[in-house]
C-alpha atoms as a PDB file:
ATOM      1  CA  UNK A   1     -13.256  10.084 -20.287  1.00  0.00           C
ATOM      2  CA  UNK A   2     -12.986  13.001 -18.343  1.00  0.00           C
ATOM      3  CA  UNK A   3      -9.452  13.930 -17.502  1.00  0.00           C
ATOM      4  CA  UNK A   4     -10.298  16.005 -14.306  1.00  0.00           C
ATOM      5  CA  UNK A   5     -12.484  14.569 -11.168  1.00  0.00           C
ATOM      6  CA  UNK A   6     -14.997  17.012 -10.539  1.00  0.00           C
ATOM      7  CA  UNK A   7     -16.923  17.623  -7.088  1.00  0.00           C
ATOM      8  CA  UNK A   8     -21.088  17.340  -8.474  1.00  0.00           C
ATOM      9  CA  UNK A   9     -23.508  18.440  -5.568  1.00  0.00           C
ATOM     10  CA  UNK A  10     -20.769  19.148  -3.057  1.00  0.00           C
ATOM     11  CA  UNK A  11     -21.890  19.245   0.763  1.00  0.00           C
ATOM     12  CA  UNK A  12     -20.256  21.657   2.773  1.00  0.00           C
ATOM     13  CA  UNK A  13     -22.321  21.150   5.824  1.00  0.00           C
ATOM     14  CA  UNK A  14     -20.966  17.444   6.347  1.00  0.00           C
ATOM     15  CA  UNK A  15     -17.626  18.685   4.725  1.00  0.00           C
ATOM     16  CA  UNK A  16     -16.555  22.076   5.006  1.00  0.00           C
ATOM     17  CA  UNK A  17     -13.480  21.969   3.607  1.00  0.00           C
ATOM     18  CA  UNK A  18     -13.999  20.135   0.165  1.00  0.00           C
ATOM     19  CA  UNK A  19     -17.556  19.431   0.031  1.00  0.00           C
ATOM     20  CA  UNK A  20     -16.980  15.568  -0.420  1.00  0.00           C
ATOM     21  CA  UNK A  21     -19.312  13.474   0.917  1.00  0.00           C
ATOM     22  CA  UNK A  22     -18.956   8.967   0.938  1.00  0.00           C
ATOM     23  CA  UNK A  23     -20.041   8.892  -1.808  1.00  0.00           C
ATOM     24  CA  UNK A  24     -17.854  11.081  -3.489  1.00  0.00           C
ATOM     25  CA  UNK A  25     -15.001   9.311  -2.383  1.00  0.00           C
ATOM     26  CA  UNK A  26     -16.228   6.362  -3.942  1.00  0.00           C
ATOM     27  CA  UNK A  27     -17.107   8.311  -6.950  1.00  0.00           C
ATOM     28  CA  UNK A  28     -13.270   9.226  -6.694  1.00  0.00           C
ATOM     29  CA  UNK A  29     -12.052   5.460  -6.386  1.00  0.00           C
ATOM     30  CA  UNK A  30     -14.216   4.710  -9.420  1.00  0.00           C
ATOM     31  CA  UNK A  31     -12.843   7.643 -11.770  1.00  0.00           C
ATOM     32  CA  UNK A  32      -9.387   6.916 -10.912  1.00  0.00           C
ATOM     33  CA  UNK A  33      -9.623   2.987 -11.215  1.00  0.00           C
ATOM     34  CA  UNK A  34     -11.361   3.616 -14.592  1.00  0.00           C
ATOM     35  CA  UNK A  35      -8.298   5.212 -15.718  1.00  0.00           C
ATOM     36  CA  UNK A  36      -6.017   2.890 -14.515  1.00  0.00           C
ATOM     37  CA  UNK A  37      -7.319   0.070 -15.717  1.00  0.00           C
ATOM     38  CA  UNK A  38      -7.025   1.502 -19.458  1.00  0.00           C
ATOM     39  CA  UNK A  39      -3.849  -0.486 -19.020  1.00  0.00           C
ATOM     40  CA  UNK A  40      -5.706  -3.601 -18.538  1.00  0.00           C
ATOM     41  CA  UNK A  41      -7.142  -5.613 -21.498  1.00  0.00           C
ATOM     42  CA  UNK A  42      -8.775  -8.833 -19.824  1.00  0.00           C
ATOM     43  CA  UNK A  43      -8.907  -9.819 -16.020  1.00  0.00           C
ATOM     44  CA  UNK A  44      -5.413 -11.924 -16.961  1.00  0.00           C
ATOM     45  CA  UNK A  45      -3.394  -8.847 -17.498  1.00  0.00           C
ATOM     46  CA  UNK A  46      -1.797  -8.528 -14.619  1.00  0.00           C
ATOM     47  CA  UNK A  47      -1.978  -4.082 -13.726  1.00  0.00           C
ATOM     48  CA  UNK A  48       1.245  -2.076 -15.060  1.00  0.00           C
ATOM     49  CA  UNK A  49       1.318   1.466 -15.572  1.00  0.00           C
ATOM     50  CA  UNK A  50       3.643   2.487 -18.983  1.00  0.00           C
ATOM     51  CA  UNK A  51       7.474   3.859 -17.592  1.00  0.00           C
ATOM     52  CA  UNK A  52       8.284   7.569 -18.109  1.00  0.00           C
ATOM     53  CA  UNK A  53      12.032   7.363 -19.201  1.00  0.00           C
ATOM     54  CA  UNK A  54      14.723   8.623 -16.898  1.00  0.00           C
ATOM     55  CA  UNK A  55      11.801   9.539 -14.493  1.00  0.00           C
ATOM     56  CA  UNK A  56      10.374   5.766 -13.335  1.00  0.00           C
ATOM     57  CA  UNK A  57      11.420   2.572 -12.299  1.00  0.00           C
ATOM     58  CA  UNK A  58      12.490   0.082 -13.865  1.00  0.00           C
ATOM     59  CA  UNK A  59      14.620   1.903 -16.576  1.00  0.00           C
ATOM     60  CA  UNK A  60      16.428  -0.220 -19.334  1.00  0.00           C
ATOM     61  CA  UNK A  61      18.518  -3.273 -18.671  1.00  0.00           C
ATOM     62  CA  UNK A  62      17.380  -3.059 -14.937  1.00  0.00           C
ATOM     63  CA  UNK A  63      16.812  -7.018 -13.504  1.00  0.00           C
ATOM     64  CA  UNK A  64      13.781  -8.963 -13.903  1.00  0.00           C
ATOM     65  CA  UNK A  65      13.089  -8.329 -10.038  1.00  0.00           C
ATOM     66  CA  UNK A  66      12.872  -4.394 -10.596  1.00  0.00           C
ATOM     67  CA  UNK A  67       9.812  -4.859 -13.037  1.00  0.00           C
ATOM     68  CA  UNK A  68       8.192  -7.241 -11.037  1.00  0.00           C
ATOM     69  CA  UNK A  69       8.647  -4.817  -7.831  1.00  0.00           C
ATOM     70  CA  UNK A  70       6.605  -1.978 -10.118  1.00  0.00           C
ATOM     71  CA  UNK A  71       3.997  -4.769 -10.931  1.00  0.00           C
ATOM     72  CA  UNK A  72       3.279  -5.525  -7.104  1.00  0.00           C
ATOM     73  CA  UNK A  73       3.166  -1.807  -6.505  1.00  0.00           C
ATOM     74  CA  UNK A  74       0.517  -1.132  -9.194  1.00  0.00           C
ATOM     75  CA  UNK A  75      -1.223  -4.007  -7.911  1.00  0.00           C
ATOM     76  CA  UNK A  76      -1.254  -3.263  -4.559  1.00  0.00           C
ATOM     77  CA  UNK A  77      -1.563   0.882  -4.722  1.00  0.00           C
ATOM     78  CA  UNK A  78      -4.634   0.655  -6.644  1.00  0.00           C
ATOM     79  CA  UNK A  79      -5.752  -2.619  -4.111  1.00  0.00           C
ATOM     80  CA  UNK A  80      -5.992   0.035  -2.111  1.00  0.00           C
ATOM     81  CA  UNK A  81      -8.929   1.721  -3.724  1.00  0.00           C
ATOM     82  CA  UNK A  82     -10.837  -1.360  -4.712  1.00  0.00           C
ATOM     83  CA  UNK A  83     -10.401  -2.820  -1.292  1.00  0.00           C
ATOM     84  CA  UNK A  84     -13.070  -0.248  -0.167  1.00  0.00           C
ATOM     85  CA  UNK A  85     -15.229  -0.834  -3.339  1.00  0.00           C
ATOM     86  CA  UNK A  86     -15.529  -4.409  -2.995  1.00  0.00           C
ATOM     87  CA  UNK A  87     -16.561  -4.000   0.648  1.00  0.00           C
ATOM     88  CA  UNK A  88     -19.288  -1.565  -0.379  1.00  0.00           C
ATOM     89  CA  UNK A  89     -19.871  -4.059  -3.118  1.00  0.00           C
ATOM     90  CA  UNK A  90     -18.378  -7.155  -3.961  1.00  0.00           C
ATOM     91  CA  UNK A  91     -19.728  -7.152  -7.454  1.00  0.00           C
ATOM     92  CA  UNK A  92     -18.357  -3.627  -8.287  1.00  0.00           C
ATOM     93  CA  UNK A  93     -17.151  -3.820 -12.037  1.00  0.00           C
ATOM     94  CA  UNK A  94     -14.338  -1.303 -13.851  1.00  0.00           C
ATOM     95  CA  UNK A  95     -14.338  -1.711 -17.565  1.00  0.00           C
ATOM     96  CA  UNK A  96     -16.938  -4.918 -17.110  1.00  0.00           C
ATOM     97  CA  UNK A  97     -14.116  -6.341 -14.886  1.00  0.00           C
ATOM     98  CA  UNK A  98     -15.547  -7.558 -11.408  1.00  0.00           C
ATOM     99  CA  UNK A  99     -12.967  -6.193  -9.176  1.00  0.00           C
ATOM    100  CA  UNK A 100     -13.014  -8.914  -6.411  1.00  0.00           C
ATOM    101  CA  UNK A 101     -12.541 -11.540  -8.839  1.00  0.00           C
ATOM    102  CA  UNK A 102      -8.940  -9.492 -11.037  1.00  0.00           C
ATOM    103  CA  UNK A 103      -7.135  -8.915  -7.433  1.00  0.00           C
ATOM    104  CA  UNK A 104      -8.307 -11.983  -5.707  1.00  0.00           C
ATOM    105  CA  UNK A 105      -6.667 -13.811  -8.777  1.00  0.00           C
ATOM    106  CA  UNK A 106      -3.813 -11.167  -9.198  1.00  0.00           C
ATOM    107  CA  UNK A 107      -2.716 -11.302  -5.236  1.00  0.00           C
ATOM    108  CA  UNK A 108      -3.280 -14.965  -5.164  1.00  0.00           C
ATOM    109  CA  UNK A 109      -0.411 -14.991  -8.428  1.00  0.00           C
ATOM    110  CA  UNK A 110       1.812 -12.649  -6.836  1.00  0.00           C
ATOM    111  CA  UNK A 111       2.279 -14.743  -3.543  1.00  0.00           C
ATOM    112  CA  UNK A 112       2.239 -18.121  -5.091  1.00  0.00           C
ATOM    113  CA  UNK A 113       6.044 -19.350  -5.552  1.00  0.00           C
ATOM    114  CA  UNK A 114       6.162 -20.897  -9.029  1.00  0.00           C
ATOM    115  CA  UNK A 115       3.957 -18.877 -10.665  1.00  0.00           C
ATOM    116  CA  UNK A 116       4.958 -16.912 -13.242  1.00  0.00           C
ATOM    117  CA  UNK A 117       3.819 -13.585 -11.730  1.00  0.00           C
ATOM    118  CA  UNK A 118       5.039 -14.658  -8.292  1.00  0.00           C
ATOM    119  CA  UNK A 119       7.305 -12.195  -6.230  1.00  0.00           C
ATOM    120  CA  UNK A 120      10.519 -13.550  -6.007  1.00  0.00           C
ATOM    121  CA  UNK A 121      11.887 -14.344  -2.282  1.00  0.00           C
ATOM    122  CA  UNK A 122      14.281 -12.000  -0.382  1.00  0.00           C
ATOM    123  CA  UNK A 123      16.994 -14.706  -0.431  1.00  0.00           C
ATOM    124  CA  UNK A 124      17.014 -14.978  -3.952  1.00  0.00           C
ATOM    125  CA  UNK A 125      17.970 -11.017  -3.624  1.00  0.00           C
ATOM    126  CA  UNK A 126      21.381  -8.867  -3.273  1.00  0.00           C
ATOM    127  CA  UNK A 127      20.956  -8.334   0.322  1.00  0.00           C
ATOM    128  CA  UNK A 128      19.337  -5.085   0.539  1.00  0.00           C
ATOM    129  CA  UNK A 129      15.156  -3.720   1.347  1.00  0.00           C
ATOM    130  CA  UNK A 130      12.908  -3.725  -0.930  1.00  0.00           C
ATOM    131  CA  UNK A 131      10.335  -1.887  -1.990  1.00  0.00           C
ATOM    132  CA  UNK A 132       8.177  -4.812  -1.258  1.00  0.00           C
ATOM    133  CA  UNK A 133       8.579  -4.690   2.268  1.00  0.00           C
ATOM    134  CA  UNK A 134       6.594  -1.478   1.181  1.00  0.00           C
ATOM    135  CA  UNK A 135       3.857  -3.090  -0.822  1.00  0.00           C
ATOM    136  CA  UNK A 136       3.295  -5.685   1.784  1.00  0.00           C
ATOM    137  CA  UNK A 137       2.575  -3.008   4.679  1.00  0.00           C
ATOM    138  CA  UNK A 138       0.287  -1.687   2.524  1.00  0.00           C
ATOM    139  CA  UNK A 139      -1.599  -4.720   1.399  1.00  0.00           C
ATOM    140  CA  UNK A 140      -2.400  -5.987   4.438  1.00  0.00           C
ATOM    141  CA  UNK A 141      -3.420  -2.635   6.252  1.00  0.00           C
ATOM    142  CA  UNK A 142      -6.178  -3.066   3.734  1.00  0.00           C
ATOM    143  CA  UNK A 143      -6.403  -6.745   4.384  1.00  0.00           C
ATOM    144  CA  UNK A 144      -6.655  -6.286   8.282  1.00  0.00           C
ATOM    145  CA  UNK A 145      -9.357  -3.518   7.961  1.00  0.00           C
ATOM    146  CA  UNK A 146     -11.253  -5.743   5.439  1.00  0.00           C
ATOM    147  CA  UNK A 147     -10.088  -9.404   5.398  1.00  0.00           C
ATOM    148  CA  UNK A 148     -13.591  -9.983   3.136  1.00  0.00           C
ATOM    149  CA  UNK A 149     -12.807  -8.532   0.815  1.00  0.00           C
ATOM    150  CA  UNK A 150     -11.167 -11.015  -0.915  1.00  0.00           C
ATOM    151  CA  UNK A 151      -8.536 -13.019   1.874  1.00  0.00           C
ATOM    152  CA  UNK A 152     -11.848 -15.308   2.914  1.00  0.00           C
ATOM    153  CA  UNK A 153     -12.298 -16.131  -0.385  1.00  0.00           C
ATOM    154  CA  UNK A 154      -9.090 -17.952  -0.094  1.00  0.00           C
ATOM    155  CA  UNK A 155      -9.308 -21.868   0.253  1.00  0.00           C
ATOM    156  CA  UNK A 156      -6.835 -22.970   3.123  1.00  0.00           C
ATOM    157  CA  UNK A 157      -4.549 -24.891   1.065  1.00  0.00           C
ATOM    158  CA  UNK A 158      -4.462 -21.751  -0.970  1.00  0.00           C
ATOM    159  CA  UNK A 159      -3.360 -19.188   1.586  1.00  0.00           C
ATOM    160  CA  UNK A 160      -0.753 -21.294   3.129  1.00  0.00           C
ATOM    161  CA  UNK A 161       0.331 -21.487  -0.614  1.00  0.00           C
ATOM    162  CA  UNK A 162       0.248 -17.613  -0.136  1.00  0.00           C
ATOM    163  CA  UNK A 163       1.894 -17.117   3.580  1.00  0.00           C
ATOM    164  CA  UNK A 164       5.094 -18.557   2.377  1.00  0.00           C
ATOM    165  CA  UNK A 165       5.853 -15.444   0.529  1.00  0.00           C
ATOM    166  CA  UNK A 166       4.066 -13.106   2.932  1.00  0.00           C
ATOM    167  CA  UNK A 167       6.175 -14.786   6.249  1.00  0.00           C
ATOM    168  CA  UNK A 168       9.447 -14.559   4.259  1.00  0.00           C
ATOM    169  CA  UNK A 169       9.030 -10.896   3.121  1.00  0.00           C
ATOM    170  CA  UNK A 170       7.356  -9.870   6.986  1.00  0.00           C
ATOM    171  CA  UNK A 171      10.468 -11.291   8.743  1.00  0.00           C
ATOM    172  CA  UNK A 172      13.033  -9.957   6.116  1.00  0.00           C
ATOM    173  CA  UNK A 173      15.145  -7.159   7.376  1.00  0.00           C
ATOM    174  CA  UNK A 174      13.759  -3.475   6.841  1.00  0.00           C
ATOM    175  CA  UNK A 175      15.151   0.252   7.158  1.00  0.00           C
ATOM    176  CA  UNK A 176      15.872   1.521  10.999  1.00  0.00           C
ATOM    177  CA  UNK A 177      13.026   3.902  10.424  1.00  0.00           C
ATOM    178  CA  UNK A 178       9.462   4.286   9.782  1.00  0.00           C
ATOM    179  CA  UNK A 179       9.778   1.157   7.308  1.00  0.00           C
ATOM    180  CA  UNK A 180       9.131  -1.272  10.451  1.00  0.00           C
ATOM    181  CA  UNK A 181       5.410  -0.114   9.943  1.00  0.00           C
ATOM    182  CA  UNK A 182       5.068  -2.184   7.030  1.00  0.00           C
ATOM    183  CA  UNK A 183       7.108  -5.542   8.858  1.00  0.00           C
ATOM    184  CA  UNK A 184       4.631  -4.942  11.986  1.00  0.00           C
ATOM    185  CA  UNK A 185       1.310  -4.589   9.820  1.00  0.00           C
ATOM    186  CA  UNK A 186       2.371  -7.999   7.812  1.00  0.00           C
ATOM    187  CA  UNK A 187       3.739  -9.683  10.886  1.00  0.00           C
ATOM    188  CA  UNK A 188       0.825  -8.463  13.164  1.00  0.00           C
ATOM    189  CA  UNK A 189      -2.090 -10.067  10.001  1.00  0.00           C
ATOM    190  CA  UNK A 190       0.007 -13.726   9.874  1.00  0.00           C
ATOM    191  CA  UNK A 191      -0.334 -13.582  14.158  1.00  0.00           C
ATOM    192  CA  UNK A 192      -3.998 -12.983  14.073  1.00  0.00           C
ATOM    193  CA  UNK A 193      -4.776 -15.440  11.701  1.00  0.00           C
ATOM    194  CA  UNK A 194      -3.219 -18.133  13.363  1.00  0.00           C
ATOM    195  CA  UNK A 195       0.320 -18.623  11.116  1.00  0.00           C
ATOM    196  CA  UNK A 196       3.603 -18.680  13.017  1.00  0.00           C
ATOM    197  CA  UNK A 197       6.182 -15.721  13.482  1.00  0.00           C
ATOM    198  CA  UNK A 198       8.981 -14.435  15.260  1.00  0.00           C
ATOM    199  CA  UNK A 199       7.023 -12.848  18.396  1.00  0.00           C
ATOM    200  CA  UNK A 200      10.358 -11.337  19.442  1.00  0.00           C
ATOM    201  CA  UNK A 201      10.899  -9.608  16.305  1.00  0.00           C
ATOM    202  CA  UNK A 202       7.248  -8.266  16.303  1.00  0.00           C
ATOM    203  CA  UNK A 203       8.133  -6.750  20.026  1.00  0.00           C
ATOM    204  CA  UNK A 204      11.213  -5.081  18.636  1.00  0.00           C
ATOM    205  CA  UNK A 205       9.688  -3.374  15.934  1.00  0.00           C
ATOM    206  CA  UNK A 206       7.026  -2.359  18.202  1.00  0.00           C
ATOM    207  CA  UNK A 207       9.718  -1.046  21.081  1.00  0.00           C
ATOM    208  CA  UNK A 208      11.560   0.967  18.184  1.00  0.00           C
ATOM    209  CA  UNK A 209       8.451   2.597  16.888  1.00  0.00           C
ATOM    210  CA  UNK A 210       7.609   3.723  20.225  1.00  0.00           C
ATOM    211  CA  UNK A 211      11.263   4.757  21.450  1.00  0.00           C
ATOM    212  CA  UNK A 212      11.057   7.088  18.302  1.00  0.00           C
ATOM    213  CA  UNK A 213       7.507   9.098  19.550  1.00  0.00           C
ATOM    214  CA  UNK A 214       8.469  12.783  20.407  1.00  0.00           C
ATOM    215  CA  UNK A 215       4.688  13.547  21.750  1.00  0.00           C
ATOM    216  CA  UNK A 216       1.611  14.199  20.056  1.00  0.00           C
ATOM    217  CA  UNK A 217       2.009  12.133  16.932  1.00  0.00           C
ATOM    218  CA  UNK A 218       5.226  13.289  15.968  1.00  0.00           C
ATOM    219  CA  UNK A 219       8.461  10.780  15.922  1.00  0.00           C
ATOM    220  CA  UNK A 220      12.081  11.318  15.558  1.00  0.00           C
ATOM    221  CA  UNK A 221      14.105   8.877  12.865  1.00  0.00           C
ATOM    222  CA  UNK A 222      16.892  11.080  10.846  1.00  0.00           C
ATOM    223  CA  UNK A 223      13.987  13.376  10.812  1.00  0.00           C
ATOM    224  CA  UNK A 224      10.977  14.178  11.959  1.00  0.00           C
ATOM    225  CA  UNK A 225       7.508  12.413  10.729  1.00  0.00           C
ATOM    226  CA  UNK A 226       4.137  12.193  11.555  1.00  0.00           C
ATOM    227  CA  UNK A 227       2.012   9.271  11.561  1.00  0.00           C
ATOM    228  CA  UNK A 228      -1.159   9.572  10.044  1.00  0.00           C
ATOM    229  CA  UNK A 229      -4.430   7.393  10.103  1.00  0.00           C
ATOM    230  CA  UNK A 230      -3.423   5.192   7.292  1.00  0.00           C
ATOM    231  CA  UNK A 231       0.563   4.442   7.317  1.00  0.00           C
ATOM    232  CA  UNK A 232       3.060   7.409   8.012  1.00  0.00           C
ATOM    233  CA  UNK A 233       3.483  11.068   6.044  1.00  0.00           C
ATOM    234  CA  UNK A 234       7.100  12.682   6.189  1.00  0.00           C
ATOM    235  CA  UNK A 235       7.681  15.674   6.672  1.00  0.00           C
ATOM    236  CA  UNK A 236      11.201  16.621   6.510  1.00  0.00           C
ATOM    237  CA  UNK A 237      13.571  18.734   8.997  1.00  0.00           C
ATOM    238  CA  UNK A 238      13.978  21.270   6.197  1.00  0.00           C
ATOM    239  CA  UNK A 239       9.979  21.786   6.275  1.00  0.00           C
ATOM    240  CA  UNK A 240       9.899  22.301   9.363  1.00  0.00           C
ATOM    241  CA  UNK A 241      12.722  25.022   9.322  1.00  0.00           C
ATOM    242  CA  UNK A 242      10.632  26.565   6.534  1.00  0.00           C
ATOM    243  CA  UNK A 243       7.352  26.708   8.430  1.00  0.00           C
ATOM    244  CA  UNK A 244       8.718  28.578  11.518  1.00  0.00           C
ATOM    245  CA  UNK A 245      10.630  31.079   9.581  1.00  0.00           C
ATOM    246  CA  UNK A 246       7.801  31.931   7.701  1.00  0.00           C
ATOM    247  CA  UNK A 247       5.865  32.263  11.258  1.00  0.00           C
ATOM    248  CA  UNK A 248       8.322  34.179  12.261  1.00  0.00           C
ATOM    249  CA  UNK A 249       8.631  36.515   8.952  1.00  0.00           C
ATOM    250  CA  UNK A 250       5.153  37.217  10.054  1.00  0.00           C
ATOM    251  CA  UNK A 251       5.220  38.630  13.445  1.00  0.00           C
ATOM    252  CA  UNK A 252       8.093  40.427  12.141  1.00  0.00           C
ATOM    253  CA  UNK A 253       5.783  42.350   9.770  1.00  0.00           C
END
């Protein structure tokens, strides 16, 4: 396998910057799935990625929670390059593994309670957020923009199985910063599929977001941030700083 991605029959004309075209991208998704999954064996393994002492989470004697946290994030990170796939092509294989069928079963596991891969429920927590809150955003940003990919595969009785989880972790509490992204997102996909939530909570996630907006994309938490297509990219205060004294360095010169 080749350990670097490499750019064949770049367009510049379409893409001036990089060259990449659609269908590099998906060349992309392919190349790094392929890799990935060299951590999977059989569509039952559920996706975990080895832990780099002292550098990763969960490090030794850390709870049962904390491993299954790094689980849902594998899962759902590299969701969010199949998600595309299986809309281009819901029989797209990696390692003669459909894709559609490992994360419809893997998701489906992971929001089930009682399974033994299910994500356990924020009361059953130390009070605290989690880096699920997280995963969840980012799940169902995918989900909203492509709900065929795999959550109409779902029978009924199997996604209200599922929306237990999902409603518990969308109305549990989150960080007084961009974090209320990822409670909207997974609040706002239960609301347009028909499932019950706490409208007033939606609303006051949605009033905070927009009380933080500084104009033109840019909002004020402890720092400054700007949101970008997908979910948000931070840029810190000490960037910024950086930036304009380098500007200034420059007309200086």
């Amino acid at each position: 396998m080749k350990r670097v991605f490499e750019v064949t029959n770049p367009d510049f004309t379409k893409s001036p910057l990089t060259g990449m075209t659609k269908q590099h991208y998906i060349e992309l998704a392919k190349y790094l799935l392929e890799r990935a999954f060299t951590h999977v064996k059989s569509i039952g393994d559920p996706i975990s990625f080895p832990i780099v002492p002292g550098k990763t989470y969960p490090q030794p004697n850390s709870p049962d929670w904390r491993y299954r946290s790094a689980e849902f994030e594998a899962l759902e990170r590299t969701f969010t390059l199949a998600g595309p796939l299986i809309h281009i092509d819901p029989e797209t294989e990696i390692k003669g593994i459909n894709l559609r069928d490992y994360y419809s079963l893997h998701i489906y596991n992971a929001l089930t309670p009682g399974h033994a891969n299910s994500l356990p429920m924020p009361e059953d927590l130390p009070d605290s957020t989690y880096q699920y809150t997280c995963e969840f955003g980012g799940l169902f940003k995918t989900l909203l923009l492509m709900p065929e990919t795999i959550w109409t595969s779902y029978s009924e009785e199997q996604k209200n199985e599922m929306v237990v989880t999902i409603s518990k972790w969308a109305h549990h509490r989150t960080t007084q910063n961009n974090w209320r992204i990822f409670n909207i997102i997974t609040l706002s996909f239960l609301k347009k599929y028909g499932y019950e939530i706490d409208d007033d909570l939606l609303k006051n996630h949605l009033l905070w977001v927009a009380s933080y907006h500084s104009g033109n994309g840019w909002y004020l938490e402890q720092t400054y941030n700007y949101y970008s297509i997908s979910l948000f990219i931070v840029y810190t205060t000490i960037w910024n700083r950086t930036l304009a004294m380098n500007i200034i360095l420059k007309l200086l010169q």
